[in-house]
Protein backbone atom coordinates (compact mmCIF):
# COMPACT_ATOMS: atom_id res chain seq x y z
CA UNK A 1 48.05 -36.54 4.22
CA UNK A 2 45.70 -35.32 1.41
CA UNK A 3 45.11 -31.46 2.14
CA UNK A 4 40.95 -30.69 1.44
CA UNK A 5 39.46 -27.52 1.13
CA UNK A 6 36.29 -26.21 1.26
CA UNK A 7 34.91 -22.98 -0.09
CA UNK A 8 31.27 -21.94 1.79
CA UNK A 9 29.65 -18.58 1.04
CA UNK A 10 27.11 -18.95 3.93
CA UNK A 11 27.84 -20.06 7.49
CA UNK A 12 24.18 -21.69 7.52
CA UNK A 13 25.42 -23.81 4.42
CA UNK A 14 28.86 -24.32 6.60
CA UNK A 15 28.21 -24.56 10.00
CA UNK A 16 26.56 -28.41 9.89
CA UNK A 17 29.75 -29.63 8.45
CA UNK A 18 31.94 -27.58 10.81
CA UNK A 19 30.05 -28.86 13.57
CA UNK A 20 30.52 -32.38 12.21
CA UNK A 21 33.72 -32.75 12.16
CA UNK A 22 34.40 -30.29 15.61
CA UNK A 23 36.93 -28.34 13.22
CA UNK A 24 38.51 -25.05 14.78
CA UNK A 25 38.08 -21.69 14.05
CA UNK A 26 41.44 -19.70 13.23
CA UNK A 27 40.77 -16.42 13.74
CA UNK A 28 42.66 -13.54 11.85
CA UNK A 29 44.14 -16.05 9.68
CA UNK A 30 43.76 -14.14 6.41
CA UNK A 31 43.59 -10.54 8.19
CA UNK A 32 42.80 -8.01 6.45
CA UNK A 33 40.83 -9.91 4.22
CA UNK A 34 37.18 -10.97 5.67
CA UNK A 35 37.63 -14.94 4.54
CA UNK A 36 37.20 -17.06 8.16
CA UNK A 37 39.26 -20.46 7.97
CA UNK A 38 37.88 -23.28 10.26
CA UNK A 39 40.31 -26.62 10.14
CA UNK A 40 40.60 -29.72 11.79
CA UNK A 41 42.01 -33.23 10.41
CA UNK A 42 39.91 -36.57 9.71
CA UNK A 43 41.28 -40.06 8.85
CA UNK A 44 44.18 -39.34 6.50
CA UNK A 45 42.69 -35.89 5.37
CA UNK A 46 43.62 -32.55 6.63
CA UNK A 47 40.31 -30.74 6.65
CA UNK A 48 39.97 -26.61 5.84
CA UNK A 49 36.48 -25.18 5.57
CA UNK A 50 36.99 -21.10 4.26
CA UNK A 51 33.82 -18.97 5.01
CA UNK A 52 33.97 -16.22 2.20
CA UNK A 53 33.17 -14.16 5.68
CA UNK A 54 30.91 -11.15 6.35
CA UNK A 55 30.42 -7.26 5.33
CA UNK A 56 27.19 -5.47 6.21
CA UNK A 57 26.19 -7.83 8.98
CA UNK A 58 25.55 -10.08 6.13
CA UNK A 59 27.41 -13.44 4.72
CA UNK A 60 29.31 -12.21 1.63
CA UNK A 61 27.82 -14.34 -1.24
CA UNK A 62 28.76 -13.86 -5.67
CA UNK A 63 31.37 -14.19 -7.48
CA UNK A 64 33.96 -11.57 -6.28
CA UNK A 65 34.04 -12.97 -2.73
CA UNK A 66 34.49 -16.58 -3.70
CA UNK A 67 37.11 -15.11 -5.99
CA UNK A 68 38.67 -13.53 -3.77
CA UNK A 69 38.18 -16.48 -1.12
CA UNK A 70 39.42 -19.40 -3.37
CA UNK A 71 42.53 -17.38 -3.83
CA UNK A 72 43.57 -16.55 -0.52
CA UNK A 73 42.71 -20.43 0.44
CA UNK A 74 44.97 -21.64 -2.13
CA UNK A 75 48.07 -19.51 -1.60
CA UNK A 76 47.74 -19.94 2.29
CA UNK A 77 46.89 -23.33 2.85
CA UNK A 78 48.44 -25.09 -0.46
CA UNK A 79 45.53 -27.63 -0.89
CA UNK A 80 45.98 -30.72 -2.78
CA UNK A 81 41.80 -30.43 -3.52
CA UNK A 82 39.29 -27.56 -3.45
CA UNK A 83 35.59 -28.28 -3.54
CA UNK A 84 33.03 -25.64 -3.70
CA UNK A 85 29.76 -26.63 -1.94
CA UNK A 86 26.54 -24.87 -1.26
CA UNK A 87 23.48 -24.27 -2.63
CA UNK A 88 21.63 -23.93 -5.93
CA UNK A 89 18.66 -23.69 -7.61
CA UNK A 90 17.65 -26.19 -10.22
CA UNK A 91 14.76 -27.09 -12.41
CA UNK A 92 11.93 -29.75 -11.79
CA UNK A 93 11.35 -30.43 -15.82
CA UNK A 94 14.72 -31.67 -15.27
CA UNK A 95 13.97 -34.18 -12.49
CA UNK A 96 15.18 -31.81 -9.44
CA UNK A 97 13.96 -32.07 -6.04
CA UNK A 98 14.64 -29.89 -3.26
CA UNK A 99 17.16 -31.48 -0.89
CA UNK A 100 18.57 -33.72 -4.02
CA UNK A 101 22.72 -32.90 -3.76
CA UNK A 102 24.55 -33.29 -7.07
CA UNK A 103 28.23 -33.08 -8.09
CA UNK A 104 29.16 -30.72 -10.89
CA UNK A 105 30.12 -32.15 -14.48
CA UNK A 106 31.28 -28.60 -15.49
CA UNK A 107 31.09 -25.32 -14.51
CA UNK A 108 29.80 -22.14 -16.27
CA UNK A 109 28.70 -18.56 -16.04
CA UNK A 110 25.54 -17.34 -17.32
CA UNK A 111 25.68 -13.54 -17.66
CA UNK A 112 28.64 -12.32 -19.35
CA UNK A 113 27.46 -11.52 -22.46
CA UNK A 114 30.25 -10.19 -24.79
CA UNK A 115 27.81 -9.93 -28.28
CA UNK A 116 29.33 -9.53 -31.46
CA UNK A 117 32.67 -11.64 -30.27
CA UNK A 118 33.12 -15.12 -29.80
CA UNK A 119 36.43 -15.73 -28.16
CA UNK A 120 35.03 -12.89 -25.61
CA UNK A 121 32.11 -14.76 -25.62
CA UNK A 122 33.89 -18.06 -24.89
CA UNK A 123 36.11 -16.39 -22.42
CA UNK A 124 32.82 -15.08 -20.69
CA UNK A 125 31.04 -18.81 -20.33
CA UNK A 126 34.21 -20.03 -19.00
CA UNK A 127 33.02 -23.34 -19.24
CA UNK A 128 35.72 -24.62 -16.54
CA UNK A 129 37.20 -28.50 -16.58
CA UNK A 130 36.29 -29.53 -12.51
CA UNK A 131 38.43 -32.89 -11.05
CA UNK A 132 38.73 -35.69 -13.38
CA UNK A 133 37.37 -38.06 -10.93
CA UNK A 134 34.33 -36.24 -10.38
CA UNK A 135 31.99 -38.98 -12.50
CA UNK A 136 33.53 -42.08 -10.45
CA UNK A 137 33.11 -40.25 -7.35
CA UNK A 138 29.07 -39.69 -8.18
CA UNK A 139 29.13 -43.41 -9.16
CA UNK A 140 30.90 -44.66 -6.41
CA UNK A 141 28.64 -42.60 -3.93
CA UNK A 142 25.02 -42.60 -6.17
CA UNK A 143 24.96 -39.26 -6.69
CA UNK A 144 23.87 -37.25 -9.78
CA UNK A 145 25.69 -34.85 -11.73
CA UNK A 146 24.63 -32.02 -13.44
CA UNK A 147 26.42 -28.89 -15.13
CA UNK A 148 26.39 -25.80 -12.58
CA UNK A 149 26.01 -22.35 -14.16
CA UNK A 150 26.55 -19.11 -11.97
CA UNK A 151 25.89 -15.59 -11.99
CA UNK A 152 26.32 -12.92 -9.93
CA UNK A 153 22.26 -12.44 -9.27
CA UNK A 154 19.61 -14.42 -7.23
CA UNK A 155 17.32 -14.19 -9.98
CA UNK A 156 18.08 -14.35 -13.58
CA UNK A 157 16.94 -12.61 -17.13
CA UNK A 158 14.96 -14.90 -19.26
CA UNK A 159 18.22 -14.25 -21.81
CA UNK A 160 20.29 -15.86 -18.99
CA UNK A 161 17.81 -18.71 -18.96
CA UNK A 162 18.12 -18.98 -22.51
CA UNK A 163 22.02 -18.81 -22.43
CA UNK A 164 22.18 -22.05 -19.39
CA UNK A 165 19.22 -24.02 -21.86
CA UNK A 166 21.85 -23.62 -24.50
CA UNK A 167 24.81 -24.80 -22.51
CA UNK A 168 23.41 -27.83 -20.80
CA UNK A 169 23.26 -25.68 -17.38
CA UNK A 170 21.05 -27.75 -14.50
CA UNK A 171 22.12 -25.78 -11.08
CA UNK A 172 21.75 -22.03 -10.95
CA UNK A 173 23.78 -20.96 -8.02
CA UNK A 174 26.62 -17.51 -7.40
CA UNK A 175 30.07 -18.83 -6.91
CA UNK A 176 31.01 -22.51 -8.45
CA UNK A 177 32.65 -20.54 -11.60
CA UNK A 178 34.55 -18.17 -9.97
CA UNK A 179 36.45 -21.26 -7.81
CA UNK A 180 36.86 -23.09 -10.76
CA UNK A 181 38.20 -20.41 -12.69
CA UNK A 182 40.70 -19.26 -9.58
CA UNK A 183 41.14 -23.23 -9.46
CA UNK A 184 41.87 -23.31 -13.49
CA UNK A 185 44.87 -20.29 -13.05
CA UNK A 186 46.64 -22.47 -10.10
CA UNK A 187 46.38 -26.07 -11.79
CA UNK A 188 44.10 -27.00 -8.73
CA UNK A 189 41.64 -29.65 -9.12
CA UNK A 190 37.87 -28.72 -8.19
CA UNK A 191 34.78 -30.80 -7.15
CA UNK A 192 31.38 -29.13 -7.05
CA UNK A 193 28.91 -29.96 -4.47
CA UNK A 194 25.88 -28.63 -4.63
CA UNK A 195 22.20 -29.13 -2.52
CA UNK A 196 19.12 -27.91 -4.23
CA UNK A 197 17.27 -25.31 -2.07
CA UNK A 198 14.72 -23.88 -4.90
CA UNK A 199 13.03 -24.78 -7.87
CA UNK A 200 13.04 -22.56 -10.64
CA UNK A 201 10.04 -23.40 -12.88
CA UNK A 202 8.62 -24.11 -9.29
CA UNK A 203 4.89 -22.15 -8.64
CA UNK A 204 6.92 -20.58 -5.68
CA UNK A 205 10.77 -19.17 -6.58
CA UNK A 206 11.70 -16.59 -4.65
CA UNK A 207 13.56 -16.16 -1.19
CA UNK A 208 10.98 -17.26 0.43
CA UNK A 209 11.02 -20.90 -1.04
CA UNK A 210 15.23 -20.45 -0.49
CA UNK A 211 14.75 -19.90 3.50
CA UNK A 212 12.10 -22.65 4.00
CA UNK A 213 14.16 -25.07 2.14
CA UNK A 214 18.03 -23.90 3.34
CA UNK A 215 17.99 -26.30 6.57
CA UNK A 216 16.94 -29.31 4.48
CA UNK A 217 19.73 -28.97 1.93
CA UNK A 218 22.41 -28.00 4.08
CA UNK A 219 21.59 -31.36 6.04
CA UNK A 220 21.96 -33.02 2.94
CA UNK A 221 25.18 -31.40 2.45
CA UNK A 222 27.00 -32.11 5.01
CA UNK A 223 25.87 -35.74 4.82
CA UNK A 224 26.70 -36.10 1.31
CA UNK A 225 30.32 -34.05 1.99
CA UNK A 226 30.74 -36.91 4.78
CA UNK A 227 30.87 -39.59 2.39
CA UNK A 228 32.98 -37.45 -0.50
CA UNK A 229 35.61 -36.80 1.95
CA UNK A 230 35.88 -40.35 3.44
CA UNK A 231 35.71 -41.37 -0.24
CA UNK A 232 38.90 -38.72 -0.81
CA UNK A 233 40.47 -40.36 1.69
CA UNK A 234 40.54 -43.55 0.58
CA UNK A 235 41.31 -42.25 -3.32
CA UNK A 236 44.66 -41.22 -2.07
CA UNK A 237 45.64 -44.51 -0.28
């Protein structure tokens, strides 16, 4: 049975697929750490959905807590996948719509700038490989790819805008990078899914345009993550 793992920052980006597929919450399973492991099995998959979990009465969101999250999933539940899904922002000049869901070609980060030093520099990009099926998949499924690039800030420097131009970056979002870099140290393989929320050359980007948007896209999600993990399924029969 093909183990799947998924790894949410936000329960409002979570809780449609949990719902979905009726999975179980575990409490206390990675005590003392704040990650929140819901599971439940579907077809010929063994399902895990990790919350990054809360501190401050808020949903802990960045690249530290999906760091940190991605780990503890991987050395506890021993996952034979690990997909990180949630939300972005992306760019109409590009062809983005809000709502549109998109699976990762690559995986970068955007502000780590190490001048002066270019294996630093390199290092700092990242510039992670994600699951070598990831292009069929989006075939198979008519979904569009796109390179994700992710910092550690809602909004962005126009010298991280310049840095994602430069590196093919599409989806501006706060954890894909740090999975696929904890994914990269364990030999795991990693799918991004991601559901545009906000537009970034859009006449309204700010939080605003994120909340009014959020319910769309994490419909989306969960209907797109439907069809990847019945696709999953049948990849490993």
């Amino acid at each position: 049975m093909k183990k799947i793992c998924y790894i949410i920052a936000k329960h409002s980006e979570a809780r449609p697929l949990i719902e979905h597929f009726n999975l179980r919450h575990v409490p206390d399973y990675f005590s003392p750490l704040p990650c929140q492991l819901y599971r439940g099995s579907t077809g010929h998959s063994e399902l895990y959905v990790v919350l990054n979990g809360t501190q401050h009465q808020r949903d802990l969101v960045g690249c530290e807590a999906a760091s940190v999250t991605t780990m503890a999933a991987i050395e506890h539940l021993h996952p034979d996948i690990v997909i990180s899904s949630g939300t972005c922002g992306a760019w109409k000049r590009y062809g983005a719509k809000t709502g549109q869901v998109y699976l990762g070609n690559g995986a970068m980060f955007h502000d780590r700038r190490v001048p002066g030093d270019n294996k630093w520099g390199t290092q700092g990009l990242g510039n992670y490989p994600v699951w070598q099926g990831t292009e069929a998949l989006a075939e198979s499924l008519q979904l569009p790819t796109a390179k994700v690039t992710t910092g550690s800030s809602f909004d962005m420097t126009a010298e991280e805008e310049t840095i994602i131009d430069q590196n093919g970056g599409r989806l501006k979002e706060m954890e894909g990078a740090a999975v696929a870099f904890v994914c990269s140290l364990y030999n795991k393989p990693v799918l991004l899914v991601k559901a545009v929320t906000n537009l970034r050359d859009a006449e309204q980007e700010d939080m605003t345009a994120f909340q009014e948007n959020l319910h769309h896209a994490a419909t989306a999600l969960t209907e797109a993550n439907a069809r990847i993990i019945a696709a999953l399924a049948e990849h490993d029969e």
